[in-house]
C-alpha atoms as a PDB file:
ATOM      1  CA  UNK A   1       0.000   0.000   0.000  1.00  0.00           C
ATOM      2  CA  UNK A   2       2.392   2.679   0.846  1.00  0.00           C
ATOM      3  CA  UNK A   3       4.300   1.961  -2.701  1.00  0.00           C
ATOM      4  CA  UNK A   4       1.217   2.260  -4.273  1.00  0.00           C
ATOM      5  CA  UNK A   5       0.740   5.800  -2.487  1.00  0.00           C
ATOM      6  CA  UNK A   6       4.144   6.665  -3.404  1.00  0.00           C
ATOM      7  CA  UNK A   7       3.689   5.960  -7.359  1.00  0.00           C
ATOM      8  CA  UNK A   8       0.171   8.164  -6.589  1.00  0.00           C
ATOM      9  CA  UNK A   9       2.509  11.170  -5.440  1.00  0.00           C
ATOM     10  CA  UNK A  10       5.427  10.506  -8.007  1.00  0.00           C
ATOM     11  CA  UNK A  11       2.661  11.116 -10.753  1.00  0.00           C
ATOM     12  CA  UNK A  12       1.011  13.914  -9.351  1.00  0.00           C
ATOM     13  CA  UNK A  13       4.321  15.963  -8.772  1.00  0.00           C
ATOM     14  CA  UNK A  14       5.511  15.109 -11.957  1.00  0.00           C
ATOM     15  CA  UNK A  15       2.557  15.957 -13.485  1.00  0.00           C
ATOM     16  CA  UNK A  16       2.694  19.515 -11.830  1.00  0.00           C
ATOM     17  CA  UNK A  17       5.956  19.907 -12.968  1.00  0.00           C
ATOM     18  CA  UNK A  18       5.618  19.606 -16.714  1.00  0.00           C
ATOM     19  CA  UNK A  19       2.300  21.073 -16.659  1.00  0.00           C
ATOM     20  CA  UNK A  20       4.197  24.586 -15.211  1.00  0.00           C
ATOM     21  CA  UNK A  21       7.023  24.033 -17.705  1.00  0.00           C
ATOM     22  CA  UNK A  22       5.336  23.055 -20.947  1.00  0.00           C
ATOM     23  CA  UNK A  23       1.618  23.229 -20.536  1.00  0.00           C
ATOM     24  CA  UNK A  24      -1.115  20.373 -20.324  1.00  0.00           C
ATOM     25  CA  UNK A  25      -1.872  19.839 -24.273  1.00  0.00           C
ATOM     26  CA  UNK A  26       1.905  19.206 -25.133  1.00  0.00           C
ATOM     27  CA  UNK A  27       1.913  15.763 -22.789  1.00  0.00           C
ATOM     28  CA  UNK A  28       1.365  12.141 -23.441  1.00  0.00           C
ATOM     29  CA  UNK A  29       0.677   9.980 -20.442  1.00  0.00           C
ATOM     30  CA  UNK A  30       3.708   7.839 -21.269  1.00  0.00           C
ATOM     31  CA  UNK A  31       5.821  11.006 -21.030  1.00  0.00           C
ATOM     32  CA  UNK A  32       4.377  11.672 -17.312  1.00  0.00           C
ATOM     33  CA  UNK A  33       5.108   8.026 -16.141  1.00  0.00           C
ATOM     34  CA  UNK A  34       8.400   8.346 -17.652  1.00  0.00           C
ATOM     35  CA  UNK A  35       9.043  11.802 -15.283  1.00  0.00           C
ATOM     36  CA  UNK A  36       7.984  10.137 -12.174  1.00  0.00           C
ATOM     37  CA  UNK A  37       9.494   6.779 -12.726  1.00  0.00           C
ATOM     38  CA  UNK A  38       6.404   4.690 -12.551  1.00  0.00           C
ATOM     39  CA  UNK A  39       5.337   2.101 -14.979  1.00  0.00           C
ATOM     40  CA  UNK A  40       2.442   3.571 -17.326  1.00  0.00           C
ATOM     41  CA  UNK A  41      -0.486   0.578 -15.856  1.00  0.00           C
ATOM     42  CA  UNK A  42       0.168   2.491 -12.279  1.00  0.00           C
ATOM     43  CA  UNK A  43      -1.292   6.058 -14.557  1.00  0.00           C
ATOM     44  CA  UNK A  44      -4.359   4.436 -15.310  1.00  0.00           C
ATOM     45  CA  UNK A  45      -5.207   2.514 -11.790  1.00  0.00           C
ATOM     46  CA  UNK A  46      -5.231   5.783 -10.017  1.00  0.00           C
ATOM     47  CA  UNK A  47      -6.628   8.200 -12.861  1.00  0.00           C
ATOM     48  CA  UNK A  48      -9.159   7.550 -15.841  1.00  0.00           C
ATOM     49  CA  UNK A  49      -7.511  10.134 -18.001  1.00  0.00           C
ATOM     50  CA  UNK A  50      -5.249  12.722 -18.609  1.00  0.00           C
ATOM     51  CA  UNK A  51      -7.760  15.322 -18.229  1.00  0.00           C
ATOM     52  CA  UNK A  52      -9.063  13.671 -14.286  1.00  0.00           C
ATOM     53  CA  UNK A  53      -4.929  14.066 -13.438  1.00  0.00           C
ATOM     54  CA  UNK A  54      -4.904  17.507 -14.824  1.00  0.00           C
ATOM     55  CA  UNK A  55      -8.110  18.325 -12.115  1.00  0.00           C
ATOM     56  CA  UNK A  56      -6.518  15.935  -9.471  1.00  0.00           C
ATOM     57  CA  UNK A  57      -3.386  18.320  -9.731  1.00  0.00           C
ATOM     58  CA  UNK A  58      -5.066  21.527  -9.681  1.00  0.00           C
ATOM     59  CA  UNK A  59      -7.100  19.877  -6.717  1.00  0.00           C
ATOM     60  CA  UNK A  60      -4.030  19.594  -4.767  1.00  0.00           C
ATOM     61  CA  UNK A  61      -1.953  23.087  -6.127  1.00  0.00           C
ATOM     62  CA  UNK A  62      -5.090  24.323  -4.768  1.00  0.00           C
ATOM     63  CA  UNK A  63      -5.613  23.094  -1.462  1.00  0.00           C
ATOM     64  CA  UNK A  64      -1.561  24.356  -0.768  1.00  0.00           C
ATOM     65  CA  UNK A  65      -2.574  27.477  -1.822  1.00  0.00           C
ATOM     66  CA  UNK A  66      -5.892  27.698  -0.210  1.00  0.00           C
ATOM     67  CA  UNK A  67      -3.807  26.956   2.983  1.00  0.00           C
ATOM     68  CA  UNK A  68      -1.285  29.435   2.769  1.00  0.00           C
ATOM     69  CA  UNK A  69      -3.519  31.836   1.500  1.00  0.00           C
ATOM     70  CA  UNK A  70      -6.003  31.257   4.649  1.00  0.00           C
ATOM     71  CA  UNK A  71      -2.659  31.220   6.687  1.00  0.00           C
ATOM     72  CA  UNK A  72      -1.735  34.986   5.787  1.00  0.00           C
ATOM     73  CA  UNK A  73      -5.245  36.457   5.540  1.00  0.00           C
ATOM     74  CA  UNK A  74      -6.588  35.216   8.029  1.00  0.00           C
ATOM     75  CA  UNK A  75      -3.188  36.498  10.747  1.00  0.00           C
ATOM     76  CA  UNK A  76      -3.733  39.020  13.104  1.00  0.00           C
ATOM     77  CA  UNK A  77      -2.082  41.709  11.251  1.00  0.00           C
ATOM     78  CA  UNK A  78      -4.562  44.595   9.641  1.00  0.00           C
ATOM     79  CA  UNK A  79      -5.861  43.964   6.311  1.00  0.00           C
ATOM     80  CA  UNK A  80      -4.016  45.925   4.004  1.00  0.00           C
ATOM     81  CA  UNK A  81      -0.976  44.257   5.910  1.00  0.00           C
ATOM     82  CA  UNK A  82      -2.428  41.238   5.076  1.00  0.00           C
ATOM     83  CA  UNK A  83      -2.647  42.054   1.464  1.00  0.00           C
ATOM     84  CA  UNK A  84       0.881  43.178   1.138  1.00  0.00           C
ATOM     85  CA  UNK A  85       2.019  39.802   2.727  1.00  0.00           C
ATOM     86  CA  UNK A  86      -0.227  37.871   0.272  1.00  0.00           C
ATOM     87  CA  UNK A  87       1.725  39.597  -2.978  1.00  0.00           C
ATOM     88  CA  UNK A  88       4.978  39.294  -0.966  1.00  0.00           C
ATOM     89  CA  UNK A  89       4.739  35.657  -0.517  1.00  0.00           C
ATOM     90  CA  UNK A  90       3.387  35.060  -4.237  1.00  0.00           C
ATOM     91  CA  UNK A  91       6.679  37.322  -6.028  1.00  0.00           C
ATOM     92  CA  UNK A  92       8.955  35.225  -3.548  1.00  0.00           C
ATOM     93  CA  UNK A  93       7.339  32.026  -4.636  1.00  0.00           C
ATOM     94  CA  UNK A  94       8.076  32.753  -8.641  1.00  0.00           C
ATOM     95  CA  UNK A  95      10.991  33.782  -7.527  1.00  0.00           C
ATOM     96  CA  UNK A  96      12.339  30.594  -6.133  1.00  0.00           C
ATOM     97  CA  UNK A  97      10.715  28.952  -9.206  1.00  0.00           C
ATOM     98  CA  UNK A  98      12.804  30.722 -11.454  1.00  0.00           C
ATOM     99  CA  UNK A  99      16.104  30.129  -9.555  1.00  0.00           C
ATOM    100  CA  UNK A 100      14.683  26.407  -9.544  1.00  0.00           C
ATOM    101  CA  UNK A 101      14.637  25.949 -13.482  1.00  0.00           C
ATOM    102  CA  UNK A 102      15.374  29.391 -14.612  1.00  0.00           C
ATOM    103  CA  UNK A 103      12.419  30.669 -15.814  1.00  0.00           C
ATOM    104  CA  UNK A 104       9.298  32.412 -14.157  1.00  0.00           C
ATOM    105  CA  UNK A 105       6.729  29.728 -14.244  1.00  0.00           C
ATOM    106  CA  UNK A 106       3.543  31.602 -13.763  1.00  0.00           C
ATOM    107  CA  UNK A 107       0.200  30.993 -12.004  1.00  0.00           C
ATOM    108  CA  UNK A 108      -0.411  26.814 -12.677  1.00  0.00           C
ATOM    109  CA  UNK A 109      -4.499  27.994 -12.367  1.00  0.00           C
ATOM    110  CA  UNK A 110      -3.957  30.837 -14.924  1.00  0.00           C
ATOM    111  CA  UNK A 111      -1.795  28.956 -17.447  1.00  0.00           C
ATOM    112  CA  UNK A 112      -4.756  26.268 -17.572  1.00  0.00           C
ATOM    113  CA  UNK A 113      -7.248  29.070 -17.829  1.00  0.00           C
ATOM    114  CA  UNK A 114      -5.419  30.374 -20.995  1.00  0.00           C
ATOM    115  CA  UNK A 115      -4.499  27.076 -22.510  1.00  0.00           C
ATOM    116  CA  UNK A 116      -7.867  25.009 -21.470  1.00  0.00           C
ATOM    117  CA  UNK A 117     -10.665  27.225 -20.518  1.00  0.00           C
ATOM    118  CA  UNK A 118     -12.183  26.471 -24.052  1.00  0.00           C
ATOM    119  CA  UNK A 119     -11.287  22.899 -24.183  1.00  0.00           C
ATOM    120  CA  UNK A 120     -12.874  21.423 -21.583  1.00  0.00           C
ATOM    121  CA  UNK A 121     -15.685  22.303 -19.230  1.00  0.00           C
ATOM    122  CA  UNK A 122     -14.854  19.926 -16.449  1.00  0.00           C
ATOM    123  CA  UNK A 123     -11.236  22.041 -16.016  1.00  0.00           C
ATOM    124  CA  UNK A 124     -12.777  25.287 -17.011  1.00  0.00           C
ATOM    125  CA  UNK A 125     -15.607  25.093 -14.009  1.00  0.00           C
ATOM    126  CA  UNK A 126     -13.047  24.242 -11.640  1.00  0.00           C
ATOM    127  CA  UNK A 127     -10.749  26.910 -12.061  1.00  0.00           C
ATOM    128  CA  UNK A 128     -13.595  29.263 -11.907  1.00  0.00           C
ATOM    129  CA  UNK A 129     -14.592  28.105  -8.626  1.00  0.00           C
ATOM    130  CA  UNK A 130     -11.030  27.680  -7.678  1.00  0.00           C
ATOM    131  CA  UNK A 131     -10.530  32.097  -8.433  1.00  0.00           C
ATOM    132  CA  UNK A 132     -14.517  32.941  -6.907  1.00  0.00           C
ATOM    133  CA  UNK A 133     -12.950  31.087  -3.612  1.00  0.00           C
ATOM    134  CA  UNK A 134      -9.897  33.282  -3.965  1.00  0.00           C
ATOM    135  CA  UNK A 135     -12.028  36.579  -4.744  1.00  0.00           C
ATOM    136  CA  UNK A 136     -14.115  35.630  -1.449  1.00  0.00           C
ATOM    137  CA  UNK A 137     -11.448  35.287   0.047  1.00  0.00           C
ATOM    138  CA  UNK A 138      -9.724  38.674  -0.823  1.00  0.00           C
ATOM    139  CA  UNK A 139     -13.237  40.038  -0.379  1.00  0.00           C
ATOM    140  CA  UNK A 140     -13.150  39.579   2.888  1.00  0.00           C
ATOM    141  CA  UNK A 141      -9.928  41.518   4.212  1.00  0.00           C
ATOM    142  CA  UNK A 142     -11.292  44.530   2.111  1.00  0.00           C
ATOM    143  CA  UNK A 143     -14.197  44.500   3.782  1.00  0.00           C
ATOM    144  CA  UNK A 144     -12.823  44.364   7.136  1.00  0.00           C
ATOM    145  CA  UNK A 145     -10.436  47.349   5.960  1.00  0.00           C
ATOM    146  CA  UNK A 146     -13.381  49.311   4.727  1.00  0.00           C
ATOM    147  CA  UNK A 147     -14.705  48.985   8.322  1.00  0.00           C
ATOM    148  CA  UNK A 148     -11.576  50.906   9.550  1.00  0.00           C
ATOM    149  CA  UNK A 149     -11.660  53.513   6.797  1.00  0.00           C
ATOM    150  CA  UNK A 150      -8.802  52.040   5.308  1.00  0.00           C
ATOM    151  CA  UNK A 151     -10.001  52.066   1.799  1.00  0.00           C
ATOM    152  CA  UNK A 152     -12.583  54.107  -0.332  1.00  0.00           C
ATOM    153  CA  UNK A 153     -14.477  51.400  -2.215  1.00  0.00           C
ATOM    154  CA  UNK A 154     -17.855  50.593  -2.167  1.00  0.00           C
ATOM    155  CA  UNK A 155     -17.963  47.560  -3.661  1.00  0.00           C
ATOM    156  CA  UNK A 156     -15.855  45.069  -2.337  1.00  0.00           C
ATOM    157  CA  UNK A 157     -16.518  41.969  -4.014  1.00  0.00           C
ATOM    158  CA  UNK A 158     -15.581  44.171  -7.269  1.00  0.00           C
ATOM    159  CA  UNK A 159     -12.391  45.235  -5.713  1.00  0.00           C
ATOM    160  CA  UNK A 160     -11.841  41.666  -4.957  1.00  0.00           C
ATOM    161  CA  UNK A 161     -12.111  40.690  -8.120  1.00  0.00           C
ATOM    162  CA  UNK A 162     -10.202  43.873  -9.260  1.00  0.00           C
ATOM    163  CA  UNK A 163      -7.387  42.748  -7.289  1.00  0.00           C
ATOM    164  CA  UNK A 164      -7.358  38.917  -8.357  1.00  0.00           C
ATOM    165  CA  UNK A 165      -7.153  39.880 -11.439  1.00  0.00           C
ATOM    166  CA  UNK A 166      -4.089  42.384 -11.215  1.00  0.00           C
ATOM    167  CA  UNK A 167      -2.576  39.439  -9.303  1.00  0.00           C
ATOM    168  CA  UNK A 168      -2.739  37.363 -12.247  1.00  0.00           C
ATOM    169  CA  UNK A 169      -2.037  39.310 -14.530  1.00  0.00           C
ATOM    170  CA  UNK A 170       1.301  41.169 -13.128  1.00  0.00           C
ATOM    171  CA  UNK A 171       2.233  36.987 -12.734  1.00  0.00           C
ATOM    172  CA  UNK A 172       1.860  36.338 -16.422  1.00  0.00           C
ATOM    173  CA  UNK A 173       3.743  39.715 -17.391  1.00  0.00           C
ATOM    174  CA  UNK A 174       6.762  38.102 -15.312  1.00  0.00           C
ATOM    175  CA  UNK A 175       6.221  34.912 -17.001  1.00  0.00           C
ATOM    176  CA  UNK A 176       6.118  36.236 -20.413  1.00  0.00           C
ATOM    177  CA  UNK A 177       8.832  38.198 -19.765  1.00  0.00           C
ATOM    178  CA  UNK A 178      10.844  35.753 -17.657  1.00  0.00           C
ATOM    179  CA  UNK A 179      11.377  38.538 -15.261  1.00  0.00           C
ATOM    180  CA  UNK A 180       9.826  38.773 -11.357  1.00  0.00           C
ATOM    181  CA  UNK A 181      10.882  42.631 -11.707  1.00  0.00           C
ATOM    182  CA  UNK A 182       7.585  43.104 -13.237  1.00  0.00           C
ATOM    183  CA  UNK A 183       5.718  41.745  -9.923  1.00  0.00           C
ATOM    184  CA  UNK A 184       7.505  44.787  -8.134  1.00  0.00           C
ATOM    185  CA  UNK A 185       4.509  47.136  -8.918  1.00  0.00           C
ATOM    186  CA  UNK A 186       1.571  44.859  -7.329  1.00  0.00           C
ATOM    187  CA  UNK A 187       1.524  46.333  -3.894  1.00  0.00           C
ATOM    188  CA  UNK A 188       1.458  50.080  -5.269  1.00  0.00           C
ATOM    189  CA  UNK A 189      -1.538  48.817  -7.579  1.00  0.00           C
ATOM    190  CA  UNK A 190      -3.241  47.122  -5.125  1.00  0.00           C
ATOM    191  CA  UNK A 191      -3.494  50.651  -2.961  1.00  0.00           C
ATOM    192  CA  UNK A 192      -4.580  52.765  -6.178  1.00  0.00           C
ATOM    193  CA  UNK A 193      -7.403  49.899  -6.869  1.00  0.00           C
ATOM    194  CA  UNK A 194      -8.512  50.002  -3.154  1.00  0.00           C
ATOM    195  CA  UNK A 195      -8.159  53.887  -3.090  1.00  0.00           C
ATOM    196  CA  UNK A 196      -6.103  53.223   0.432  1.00  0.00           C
ATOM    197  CA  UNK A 197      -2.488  54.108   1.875  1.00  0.00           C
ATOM    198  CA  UNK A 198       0.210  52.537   2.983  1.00  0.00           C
ATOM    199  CA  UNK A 199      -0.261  52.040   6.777  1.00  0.00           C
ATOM    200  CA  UNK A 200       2.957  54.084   7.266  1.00  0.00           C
ATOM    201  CA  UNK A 201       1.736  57.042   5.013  1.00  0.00           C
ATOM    202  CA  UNK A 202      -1.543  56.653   6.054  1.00  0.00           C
ATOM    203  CA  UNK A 203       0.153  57.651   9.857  1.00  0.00           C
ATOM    204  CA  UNK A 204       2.373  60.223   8.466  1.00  0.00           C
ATOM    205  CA  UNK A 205      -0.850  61.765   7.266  1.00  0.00           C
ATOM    206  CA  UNK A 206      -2.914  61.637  10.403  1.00  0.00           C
END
């Protein structure tokens, strides 16, 4: 039992792997067994198809993410410290990918969304409810900083959305242009967005 979890994990992270580096449509399930050393029957005892590995690795990218993501925004710092933590942790993470294999991988959930969202449904719905869980999330902490008269918005499950989707896309401008550099404006964007501070000019102002 326990090699038979092991072969389970082998494919998964090897799946991950060349899914970041080349994309989903470019592999063959042969290709994937061949990356995480397992013999190509063990593929098909644990998944049906390529496409249920593709969801049972976003499944699991996810639920590491969801966790860290719950870990930062959910600490007892205020909320717009929160947010700059969250964009912190995600340029340090392509970061380390790029000193892993040299270049800036990107976002796994928005590579699929560009390369599968019109391919197939089963992918495309979970990614959607994979960024309206992140949105929620973000949602939240503005909320809570609206409370304080942190931030001028109204709408916050706009802003969320707003700011999901400048977190995205600053990630694929580094991955298109190999180059975390470009993920140095987030935290200044995320402020304009919000119509907020920084908490330290927001004191030098009071």
């Amino acid at each position: 039992m326990g090699r038979t979890s092991d072969a389970k994990e082998k494919i998964l992270s090897a799946a991950q792997s060349l899914i970041e580096l080349r994309g989903y449509s470019a592999l063959g399930v042969a290709e994937i067994c061949k990356a995480a050393g397992v013999p190509k029957g063990s593929f098909y005892y644990f998944f049906e198809s390529k496409e249920a590995l593709a969801l049972a690795v976003i499944d699991e990218h996810w639920a590491g993410q969801k966790r860290d993501w719950t870990g930062i925004l959910n600490s007892e710092a205020g909320p717009l410290d929160r947010l700059r933590q969250l964009f912190e942790v995600t340029e340090a993470g392509q970061r380390a990918g790029q000193q892993s294999c040299g270049t800036v991988s990107g976002c796994l959930f928005g590579n699929l969304t560009l390369e599968m969202s019109n391919q197939t449904e089963a992918i495309r719905t979970r990614l959607q409810e994979i960024f309206d869980a992140q949105v929620e999330m973000v949602d939240s902490v503005i909320t809570e900083a609206l409370e304080r008269d942190e931030v001028t918005v109204t709408d916050t499950r706009e802003a969320a959305r707003s700011v999901v989707a400048q977190l995205e896309g600053q990630v694929l401008f580094a991955k298109l242009y190999n180059n975390t550099l470009r993920l140095s404006p987030l935290w200044a964007n995320c402020l304009a967005l919000l119509g907020a501070r920084a908490p330290q000019e927001a004191l030098a102002g009071s």
